[in-house]
C-alpha atoms as a PDB file:
ATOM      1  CA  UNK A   1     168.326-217.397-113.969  1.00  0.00           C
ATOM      2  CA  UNK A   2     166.914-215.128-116.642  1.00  0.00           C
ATOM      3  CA  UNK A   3     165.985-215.862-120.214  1.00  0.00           C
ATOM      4  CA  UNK A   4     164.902-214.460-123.264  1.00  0.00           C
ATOM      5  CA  UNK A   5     162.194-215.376-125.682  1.00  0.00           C
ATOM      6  CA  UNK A   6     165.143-216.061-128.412  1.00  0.00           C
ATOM      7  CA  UNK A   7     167.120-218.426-125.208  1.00  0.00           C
ATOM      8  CA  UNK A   8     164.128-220.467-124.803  1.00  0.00           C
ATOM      9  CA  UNK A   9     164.135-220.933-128.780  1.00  0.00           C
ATOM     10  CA  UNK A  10     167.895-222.143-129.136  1.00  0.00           C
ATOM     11  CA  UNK A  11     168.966-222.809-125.781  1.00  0.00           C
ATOM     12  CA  UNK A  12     166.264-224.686-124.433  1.00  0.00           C
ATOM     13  CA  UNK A  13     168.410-227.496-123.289  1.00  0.00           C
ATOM     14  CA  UNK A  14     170.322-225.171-120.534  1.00  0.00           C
ATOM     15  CA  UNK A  15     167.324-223.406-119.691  1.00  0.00           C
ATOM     16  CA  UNK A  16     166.008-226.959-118.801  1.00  0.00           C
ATOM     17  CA  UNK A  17     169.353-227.896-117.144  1.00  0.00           C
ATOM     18  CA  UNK A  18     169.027-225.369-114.793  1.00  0.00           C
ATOM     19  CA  UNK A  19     165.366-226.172-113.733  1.00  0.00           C
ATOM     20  CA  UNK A  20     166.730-229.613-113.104  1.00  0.00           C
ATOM     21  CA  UNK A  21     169.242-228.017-110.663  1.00  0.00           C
ATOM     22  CA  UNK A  22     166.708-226.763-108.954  1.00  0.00           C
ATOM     23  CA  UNK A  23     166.742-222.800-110.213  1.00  0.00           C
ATOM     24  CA  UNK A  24     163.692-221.069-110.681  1.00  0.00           C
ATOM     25  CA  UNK A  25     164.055-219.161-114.509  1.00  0.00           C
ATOM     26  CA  UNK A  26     162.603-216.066-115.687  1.00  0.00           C
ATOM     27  CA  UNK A  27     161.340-215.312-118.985  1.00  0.00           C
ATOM     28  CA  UNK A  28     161.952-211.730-120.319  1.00  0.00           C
ATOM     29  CA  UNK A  29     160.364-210.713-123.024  1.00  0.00           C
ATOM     30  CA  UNK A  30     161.791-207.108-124.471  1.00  0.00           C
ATOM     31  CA  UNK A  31     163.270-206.757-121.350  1.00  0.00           C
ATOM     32  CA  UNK A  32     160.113-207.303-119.326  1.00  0.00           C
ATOM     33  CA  UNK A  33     159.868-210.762-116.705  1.00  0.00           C
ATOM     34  CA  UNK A  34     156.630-212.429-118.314  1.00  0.00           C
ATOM     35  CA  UNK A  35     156.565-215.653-117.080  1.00  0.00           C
ATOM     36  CA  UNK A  36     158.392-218.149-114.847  1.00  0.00           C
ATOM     37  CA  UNK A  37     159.743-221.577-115.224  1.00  0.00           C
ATOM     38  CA  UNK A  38     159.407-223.212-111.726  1.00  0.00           C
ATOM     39  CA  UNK A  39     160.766-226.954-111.341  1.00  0.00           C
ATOM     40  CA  UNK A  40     158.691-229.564-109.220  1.00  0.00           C
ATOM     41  CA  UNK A  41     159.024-232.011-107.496  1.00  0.00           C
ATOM     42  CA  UNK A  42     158.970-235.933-108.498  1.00  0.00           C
ATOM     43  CA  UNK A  43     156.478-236.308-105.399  1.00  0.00           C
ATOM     44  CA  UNK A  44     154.297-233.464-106.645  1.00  0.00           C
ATOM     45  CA  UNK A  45     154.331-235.006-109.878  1.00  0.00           C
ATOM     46  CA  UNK A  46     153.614-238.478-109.002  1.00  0.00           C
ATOM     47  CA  UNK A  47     150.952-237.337-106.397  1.00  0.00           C
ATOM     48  CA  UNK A  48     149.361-235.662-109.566  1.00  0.00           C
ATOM     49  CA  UNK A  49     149.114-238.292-112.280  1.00  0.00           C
ATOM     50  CA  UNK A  50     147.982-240.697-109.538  1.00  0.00           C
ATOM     51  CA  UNK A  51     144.840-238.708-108.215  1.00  0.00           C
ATOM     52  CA  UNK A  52     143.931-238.075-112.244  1.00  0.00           C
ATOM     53  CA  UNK A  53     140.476-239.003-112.402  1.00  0.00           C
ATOM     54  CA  UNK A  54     141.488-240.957-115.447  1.00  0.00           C
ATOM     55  CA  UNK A  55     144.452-242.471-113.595  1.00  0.00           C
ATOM     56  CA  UNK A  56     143.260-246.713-113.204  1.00  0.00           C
ATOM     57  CA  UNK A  57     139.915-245.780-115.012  1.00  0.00           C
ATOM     58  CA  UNK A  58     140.626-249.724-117.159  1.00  0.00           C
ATOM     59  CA  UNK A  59     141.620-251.454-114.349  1.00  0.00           C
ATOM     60  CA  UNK A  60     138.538-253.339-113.615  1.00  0.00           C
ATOM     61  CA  UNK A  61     137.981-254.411-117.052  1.00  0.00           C
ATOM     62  CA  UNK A  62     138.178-258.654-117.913  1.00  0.00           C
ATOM     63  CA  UNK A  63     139.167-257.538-121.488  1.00  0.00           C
ATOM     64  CA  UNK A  64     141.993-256.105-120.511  1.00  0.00           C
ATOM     65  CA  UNK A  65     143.453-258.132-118.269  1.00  0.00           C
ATOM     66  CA  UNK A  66     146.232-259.528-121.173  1.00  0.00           C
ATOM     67  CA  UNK A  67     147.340-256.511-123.136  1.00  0.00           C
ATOM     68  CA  UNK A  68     148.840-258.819-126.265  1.00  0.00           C
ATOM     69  CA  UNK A  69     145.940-260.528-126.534  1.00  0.00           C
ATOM     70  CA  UNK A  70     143.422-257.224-126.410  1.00  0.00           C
ATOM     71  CA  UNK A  71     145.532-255.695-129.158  1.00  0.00           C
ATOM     72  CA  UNK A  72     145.738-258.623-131.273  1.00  0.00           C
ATOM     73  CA  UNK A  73     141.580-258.427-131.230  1.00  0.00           C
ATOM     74  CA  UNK A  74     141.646-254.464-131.979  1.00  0.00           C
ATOM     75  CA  UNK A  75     144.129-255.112-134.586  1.00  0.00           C
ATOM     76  CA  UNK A  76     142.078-258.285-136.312  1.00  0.00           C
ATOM     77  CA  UNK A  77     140.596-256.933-139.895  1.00  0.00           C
ATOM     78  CA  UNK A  78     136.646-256.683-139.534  1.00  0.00           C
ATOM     79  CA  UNK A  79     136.424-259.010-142.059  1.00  0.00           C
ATOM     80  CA  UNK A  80     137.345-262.424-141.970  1.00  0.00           C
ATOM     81  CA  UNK A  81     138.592-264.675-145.285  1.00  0.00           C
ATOM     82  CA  UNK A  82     136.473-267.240-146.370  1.00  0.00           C
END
C-alpha cells in the first residue's frame, strides 16, 4: 500500500488497518517513497520489551513486593498532623 503525508494525517486508522493485515505501507511524500511502515511481529515485540535492560530492574526490591501498600507510603503527605 502507498500513502501520502496528508493519508497518514486523516486516515491513519486504515493506514494502521492494513499494517495489521500484514501489508508493508509506503509513505510518499510529493510523490517521492520516503519512508516505510513495516508491521512486526507479537514475538519480535515481546522478545524486545523482555531483554530491555530496564525490563524486571524492581523485582528484587522488599518495598515493592505489595504495590497498594508502596503507593499508599509515596502518596502519605511529608508531614504528619499533630
Amino acid at each position: 500500500m502507498k500513502a501520502t503525508i496528508v493519508d497518514l494525517r486523516y486516515r491513519m486508522k486504515d493506514v494502521l488497518s492494513a499494517v495489521d493485515r500484514g501489508e508493508t505501507v509506503t509513505v510518499l511524500y510529493r510523490g517521492k517513497p520516503k519512508a516505510r511502515i513495516v508491521p512486526i511481529s507479537k514475538k519480535e515485540a515481546l522478545d524486545k520489551i523482555i531483554n530491555d535492560p530496564a525490563f524486571g530492574m524492581w523485582k528484587d526490591r522488599e518495598d515493592m513486593r505489595d504495590p497498594a501498600a508502596y503507593v499508599r507510603k509515596i502518596r502519605q503527605g511529608r508531614v504528619f498532623d499533630l
